[in-house]
C-alpha atoms as a PDB file:
ATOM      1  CA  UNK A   1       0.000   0.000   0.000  1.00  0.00           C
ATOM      2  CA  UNK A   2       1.240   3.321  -0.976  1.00  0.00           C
ATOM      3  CA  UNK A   3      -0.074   6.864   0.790  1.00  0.00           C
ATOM      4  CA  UNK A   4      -0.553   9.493  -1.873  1.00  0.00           C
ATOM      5  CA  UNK A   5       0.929  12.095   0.727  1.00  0.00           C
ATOM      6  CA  UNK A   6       4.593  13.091   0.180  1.00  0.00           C
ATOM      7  CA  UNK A   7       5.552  13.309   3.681  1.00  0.00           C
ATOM      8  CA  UNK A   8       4.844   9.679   4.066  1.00  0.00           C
ATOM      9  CA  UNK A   9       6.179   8.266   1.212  1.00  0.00           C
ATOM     10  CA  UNK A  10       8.657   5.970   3.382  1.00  0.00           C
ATOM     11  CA  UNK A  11       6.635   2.661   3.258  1.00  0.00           C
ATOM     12  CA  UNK A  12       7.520  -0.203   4.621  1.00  0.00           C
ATOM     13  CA  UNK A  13       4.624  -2.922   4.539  1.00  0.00           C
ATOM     14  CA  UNK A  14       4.552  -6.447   5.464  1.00  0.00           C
ATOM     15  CA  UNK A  15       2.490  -9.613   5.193  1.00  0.00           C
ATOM     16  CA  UNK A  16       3.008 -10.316   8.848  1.00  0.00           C
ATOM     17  CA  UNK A  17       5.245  -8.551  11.826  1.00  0.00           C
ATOM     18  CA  UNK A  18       4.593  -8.994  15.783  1.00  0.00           C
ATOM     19  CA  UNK A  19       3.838  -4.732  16.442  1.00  0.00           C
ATOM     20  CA  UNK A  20       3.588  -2.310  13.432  1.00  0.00           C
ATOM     21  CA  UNK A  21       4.497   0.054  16.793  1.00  0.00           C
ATOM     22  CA  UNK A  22       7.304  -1.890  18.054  1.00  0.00           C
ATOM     23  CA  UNK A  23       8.665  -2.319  14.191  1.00  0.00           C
ATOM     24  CA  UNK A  24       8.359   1.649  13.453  1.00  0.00           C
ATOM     25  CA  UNK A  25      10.361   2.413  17.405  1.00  0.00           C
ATOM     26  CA  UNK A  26      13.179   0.216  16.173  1.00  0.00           C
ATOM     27  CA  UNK A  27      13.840   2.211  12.731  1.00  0.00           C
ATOM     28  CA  UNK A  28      13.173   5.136  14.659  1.00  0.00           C
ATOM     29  CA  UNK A  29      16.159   4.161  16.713  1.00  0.00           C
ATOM     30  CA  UNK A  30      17.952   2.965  13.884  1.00  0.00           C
ATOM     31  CA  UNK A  31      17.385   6.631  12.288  1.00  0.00           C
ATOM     32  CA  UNK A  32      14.390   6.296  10.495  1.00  0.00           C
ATOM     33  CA  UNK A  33      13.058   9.850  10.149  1.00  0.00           C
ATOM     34  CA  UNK A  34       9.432  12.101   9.822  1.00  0.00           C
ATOM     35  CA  UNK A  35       7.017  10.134   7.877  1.00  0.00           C
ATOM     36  CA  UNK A  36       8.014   7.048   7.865  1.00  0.00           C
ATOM     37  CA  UNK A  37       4.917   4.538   7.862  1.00  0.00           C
ATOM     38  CA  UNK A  38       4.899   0.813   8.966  1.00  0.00           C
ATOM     39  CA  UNK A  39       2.063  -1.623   7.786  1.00  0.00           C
ATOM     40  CA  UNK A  40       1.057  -5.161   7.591  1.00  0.00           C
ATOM     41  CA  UNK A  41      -1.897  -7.575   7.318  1.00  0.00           C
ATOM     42  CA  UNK A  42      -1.414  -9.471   9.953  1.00  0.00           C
ATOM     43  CA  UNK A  43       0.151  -8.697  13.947  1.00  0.00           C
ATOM     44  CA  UNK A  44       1.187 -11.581  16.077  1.00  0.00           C
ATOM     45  CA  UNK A  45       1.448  -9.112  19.024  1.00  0.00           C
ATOM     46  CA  UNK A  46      -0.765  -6.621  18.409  1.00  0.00           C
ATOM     47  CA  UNK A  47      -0.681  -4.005  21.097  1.00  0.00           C
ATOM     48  CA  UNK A  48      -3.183  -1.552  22.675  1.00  0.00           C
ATOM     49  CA  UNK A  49      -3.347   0.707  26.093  1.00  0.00           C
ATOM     50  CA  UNK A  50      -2.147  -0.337  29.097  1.00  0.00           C
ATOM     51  CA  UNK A  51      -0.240  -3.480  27.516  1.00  0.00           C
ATOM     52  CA  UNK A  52      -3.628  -5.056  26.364  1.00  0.00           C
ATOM     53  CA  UNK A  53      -3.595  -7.294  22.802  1.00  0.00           C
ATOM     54  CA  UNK A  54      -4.787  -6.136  19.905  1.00  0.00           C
ATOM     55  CA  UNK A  55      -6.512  -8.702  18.286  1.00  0.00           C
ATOM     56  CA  UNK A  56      -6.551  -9.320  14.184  1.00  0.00           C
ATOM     57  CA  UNK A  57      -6.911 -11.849  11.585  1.00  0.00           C
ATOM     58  CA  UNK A  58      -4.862 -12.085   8.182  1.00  0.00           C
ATOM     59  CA  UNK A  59      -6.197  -9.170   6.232  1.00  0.00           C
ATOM     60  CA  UNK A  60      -9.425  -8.188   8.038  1.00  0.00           C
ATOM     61  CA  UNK A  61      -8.059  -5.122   9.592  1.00  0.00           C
ATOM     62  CA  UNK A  62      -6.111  -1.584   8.890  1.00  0.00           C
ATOM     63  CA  UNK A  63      -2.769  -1.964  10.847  1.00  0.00           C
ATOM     64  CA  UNK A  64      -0.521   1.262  10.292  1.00  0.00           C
ATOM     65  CA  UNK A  65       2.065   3.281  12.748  1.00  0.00           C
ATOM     66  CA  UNK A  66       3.754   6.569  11.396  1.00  0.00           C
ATOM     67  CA  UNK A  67       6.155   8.112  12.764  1.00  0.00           C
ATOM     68  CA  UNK A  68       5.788  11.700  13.479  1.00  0.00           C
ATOM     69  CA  UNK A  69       8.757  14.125  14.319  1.00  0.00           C
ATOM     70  CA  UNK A  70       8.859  16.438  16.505  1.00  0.00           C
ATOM     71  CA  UNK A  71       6.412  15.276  18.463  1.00  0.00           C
ATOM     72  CA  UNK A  72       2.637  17.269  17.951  1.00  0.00           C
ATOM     73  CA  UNK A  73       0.828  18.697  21.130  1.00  0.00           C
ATOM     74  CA  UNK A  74      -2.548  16.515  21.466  1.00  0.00           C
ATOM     75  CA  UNK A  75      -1.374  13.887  19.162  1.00  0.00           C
ATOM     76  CA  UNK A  76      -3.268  10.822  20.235  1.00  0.00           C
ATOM     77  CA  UNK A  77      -6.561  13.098  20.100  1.00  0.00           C
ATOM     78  CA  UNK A  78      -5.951  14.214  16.572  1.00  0.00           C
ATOM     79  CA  UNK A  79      -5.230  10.929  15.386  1.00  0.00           C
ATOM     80  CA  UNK A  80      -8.604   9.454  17.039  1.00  0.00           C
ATOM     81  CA  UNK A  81     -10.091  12.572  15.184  1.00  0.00           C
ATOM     82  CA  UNK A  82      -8.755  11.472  11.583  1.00  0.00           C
ATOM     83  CA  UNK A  83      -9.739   8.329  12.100  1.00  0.00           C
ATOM     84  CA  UNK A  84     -13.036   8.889  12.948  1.00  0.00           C
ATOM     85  CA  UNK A  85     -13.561  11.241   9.928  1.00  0.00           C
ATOM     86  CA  UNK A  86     -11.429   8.634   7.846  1.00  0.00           C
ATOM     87  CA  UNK A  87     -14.584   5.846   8.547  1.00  0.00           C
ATOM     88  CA  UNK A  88     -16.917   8.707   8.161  1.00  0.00           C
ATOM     89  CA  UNK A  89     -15.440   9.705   4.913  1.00  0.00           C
ATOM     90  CA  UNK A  90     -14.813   6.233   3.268  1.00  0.00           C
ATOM     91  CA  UNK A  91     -17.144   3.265   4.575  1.00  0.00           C
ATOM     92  CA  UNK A  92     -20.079   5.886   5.671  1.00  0.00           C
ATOM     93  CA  UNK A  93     -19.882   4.678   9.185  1.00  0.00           C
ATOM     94  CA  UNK A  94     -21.024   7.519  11.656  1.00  0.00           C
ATOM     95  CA  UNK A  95     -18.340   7.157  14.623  1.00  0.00           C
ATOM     96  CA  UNK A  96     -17.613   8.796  18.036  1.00  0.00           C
ATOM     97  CA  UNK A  97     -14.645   8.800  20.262  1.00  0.00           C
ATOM     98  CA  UNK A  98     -14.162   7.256  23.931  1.00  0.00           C
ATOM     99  CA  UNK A  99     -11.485   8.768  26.014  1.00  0.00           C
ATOM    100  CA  UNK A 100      -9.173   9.075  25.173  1.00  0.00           C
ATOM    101  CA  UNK A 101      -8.627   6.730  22.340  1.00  0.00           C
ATOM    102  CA  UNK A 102     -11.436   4.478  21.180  1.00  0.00           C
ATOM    103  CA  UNK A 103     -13.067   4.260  18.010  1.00  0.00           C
ATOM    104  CA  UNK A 104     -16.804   3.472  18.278  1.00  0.00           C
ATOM    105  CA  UNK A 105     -19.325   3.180  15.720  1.00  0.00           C
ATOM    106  CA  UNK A 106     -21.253   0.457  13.948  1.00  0.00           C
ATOM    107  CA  UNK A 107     -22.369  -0.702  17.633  1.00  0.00           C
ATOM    108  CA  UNK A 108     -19.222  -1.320  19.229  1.00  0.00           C
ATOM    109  CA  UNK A 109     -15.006  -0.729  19.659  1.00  0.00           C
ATOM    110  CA  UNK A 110     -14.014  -0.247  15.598  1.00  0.00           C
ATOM    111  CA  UNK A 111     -10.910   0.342  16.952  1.00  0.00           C
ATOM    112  CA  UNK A 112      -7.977   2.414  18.420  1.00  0.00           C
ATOM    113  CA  UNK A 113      -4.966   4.315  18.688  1.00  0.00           C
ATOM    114  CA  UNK A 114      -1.679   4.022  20.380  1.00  0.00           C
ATOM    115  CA  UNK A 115       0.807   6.842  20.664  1.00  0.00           C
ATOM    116  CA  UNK A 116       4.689   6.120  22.103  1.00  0.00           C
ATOM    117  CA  UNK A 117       7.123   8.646  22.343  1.00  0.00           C
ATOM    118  CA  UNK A 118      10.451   6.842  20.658  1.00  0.00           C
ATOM    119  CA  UNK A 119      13.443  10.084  21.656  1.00  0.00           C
ATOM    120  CA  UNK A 120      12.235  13.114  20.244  1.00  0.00           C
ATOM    121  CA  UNK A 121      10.034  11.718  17.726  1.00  0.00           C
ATOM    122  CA  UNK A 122       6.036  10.412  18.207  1.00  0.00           C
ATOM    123  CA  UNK A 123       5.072   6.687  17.192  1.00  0.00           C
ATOM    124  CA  UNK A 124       1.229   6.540  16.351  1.00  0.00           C
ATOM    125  CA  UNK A 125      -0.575   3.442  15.709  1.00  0.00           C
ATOM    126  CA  UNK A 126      -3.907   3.024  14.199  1.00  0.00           C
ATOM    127  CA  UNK A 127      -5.835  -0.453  14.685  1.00  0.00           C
ATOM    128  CA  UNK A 128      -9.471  -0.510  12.529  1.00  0.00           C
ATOM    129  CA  UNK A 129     -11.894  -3.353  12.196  1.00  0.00           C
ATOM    130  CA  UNK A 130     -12.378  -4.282   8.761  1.00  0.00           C
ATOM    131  CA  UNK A 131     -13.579  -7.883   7.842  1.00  0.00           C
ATOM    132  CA  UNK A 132     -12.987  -9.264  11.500  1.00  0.00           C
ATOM    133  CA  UNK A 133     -13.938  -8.181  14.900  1.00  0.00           C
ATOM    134  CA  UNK A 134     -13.498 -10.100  18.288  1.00  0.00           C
ATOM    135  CA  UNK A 135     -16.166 -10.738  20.487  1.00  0.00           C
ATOM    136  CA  UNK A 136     -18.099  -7.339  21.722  1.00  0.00           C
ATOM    137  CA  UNK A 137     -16.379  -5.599  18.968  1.00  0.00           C
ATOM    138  CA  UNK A 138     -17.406  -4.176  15.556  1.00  0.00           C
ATOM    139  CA  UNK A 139     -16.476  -3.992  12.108  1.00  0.00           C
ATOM    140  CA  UNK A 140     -16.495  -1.166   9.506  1.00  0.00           C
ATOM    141  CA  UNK A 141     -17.583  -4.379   6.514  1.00  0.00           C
ATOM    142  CA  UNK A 142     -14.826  -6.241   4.255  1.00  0.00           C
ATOM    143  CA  UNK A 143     -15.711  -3.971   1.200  1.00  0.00           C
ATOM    144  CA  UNK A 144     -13.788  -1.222   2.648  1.00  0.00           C
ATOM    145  CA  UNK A 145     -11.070   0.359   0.885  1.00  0.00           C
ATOM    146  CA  UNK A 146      -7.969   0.070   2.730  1.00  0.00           C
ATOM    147  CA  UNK A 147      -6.065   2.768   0.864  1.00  0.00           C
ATOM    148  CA  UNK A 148      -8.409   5.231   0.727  1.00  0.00           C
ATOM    149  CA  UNK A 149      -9.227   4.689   4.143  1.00  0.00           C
ATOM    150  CA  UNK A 150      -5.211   5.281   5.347  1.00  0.00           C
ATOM    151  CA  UNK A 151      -4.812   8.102   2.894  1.00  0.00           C
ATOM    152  CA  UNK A 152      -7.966   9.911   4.359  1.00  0.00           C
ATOM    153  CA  UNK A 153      -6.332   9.279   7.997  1.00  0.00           C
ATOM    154  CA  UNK A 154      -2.981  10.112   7.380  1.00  0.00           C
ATOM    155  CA  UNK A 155      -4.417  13.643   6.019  1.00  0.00           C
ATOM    156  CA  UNK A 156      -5.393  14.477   9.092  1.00  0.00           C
ATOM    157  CA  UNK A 157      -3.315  12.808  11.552  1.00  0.00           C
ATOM    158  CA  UNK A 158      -0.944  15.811  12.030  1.00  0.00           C
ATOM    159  CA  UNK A 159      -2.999  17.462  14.428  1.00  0.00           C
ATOM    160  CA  UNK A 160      -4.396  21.046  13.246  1.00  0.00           C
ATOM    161  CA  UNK A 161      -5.083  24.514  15.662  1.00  0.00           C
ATOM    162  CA  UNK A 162      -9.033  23.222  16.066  1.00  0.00           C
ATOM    163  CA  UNK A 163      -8.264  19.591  16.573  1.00  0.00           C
ATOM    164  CA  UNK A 164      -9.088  19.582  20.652  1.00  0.00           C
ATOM    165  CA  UNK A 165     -13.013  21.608  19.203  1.00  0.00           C
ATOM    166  CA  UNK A 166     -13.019  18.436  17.188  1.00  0.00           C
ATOM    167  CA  UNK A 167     -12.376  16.036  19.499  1.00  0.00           C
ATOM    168  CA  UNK A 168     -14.486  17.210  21.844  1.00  0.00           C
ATOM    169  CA  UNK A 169     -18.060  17.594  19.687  1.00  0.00           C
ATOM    170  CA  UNK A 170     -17.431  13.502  18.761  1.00  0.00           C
ATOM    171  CA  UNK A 171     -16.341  12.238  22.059  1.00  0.00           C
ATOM    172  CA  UNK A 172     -18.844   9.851  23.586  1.00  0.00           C
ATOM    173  CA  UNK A 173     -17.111  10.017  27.108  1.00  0.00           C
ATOM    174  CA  UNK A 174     -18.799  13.937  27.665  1.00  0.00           C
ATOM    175  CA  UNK A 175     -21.917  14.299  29.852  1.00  0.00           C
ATOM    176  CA  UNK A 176     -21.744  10.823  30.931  1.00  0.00           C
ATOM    177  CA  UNK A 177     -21.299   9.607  34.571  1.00  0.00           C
ATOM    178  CA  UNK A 178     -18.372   7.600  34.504  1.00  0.00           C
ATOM    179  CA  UNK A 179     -16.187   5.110  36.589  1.00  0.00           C
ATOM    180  CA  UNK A 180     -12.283   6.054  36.238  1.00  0.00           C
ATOM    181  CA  UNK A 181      -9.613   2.797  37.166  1.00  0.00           C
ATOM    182  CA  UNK A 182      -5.980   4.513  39.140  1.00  0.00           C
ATOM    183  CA  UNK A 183      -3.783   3.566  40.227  1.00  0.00           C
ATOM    184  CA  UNK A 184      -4.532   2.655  44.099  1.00  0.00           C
ATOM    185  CA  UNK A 185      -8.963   4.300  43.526  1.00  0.00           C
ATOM    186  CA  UNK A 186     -11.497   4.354  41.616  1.00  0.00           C
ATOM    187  CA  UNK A 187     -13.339   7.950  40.600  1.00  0.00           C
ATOM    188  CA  UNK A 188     -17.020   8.279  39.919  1.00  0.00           C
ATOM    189  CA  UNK A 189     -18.716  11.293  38.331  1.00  0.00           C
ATOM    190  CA  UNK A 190     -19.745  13.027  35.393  1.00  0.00           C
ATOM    191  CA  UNK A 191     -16.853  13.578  32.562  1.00  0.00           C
ATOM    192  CA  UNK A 192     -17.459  17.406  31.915  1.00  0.00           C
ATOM    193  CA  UNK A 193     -14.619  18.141  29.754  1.00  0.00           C
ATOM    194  CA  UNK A 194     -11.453  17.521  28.077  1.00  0.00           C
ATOM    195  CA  UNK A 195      -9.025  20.244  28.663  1.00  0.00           C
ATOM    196  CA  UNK A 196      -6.218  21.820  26.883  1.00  0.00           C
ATOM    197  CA  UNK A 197      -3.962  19.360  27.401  1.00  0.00           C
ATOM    198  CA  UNK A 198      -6.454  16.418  26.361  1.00  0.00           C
ATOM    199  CA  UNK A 199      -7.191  15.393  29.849  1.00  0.00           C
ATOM    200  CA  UNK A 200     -10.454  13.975  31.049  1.00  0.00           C
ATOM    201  CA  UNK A 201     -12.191  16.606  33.720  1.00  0.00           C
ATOM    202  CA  UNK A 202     -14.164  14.093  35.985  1.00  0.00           C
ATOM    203  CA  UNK A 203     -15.751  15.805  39.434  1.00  0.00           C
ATOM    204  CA  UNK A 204     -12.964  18.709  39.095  1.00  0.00           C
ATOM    205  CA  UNK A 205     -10.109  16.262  38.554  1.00  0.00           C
ATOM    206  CA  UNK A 206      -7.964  16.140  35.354  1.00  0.00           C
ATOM    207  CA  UNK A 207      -7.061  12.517  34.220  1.00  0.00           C
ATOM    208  CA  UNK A 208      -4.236  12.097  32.422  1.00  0.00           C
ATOM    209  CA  UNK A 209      -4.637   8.122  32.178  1.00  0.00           C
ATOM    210  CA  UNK A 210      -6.945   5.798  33.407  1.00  0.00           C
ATOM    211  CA  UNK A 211      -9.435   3.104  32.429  1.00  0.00           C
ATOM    212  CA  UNK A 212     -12.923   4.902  31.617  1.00  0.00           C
ATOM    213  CA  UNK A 213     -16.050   2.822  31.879  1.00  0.00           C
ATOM    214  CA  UNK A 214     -19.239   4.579  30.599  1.00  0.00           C
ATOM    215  CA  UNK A 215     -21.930   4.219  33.731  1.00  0.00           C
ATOM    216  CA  UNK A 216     -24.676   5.461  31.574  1.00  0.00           C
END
């Protein structure tokens, strides 16, 4: 697969690799620069938040990283944006956001993102249900195009001056009473906001990482 976006025209995709996010941190570390985008149809080790597995099957999903240098303020928000308006804009799927990086539409998870900081440069990984969804999860439908769905996301996956407006008119998590997992507690209240820095506001409280469940 081949963006039609200069800045990423560093491709590297394969039929199989453990992490597309692991693969992309070692060329970063090796010297692989801005741009550079890592691919496959298949992860043995797919990774999410908080060390959880991403799960896949040959082929039924979109499974990208990029590599993004210097690192953009509100990075994982802009990329849940763009990938949200990529589904919009390509299958037709109407989606909203969970904090802080869930992709939900079609009646369930369609997928996620995973940012790493790899030295001074950001590693961004996009997971999307295509053919295939585990249990509980959803699927944007087989027909989908993959390339025009990672061109539309890597258009807008640099984040832009109105991304955090954006963010916060599709995020799901807003207005809802919600149960936050800490470390050592667990928070209850209403999410009222996501701030400047793209933390959750719950009860007066800014969360920069936690588990949100969605009480009602």
């Amino acid at each position: 697969m081949t963006p039609s976006h200069s800045r990423f025209s560093d491709v590297r995709w394969f039929a199989e690799v453990d992490s597309t996010n692991r693969l992309a941190a070692e060329l970063v570390r090796a010297g692989a620069g801005d741009g550079l985008v890592v691919g496959a149809d298949h992860q043995t080790a797919g990774r999410g938040r908080r060390g959880r597995t991403w799960e896949s099957r040959p082929g039924s999903s979109l499974l990208v990283s990029v590599v993004l240098r210097p690192v953009p303020e509100l990075v994982t928000l802009a990329a849940g944006v763009a990938a949200a308006e990529a589904c919009e804009a390509v299958a037709g799927v109407p989606v909203g956001l969970k904090w802080p990086n869930d992709v939900i539409g079609a009646g369930g998870k369609l997928g996620g993102i995973l940012s790493e900081l790899v030295g001074d440069a950001a590693v961004v990984g996009l997971g999307l249900n295509l053919g295939w969804a585990p249990p509980g999860a959803a699927c944007l439908g087989a027909d989908v195009d993959r390339q025009a769905l990672l061109d539309a996301w890597l258009s807008g996956v640099d984040p832009r001056a109105d991304v955090l407006v954006r963010y916060r008119a599709r995020c799901t998590t807003l207005g809802r009473r919600v149960r936050v997992e800490l470390p050592g507690e667990t928070l209850e209240g209403v999410a009222d906001d996501v701030d400047e820095e793209g933390r959750l506001v719950v009860g007066g409280r800014h969360i920069t990482a936690g588990d949100v469940v969605h009480l009602r």
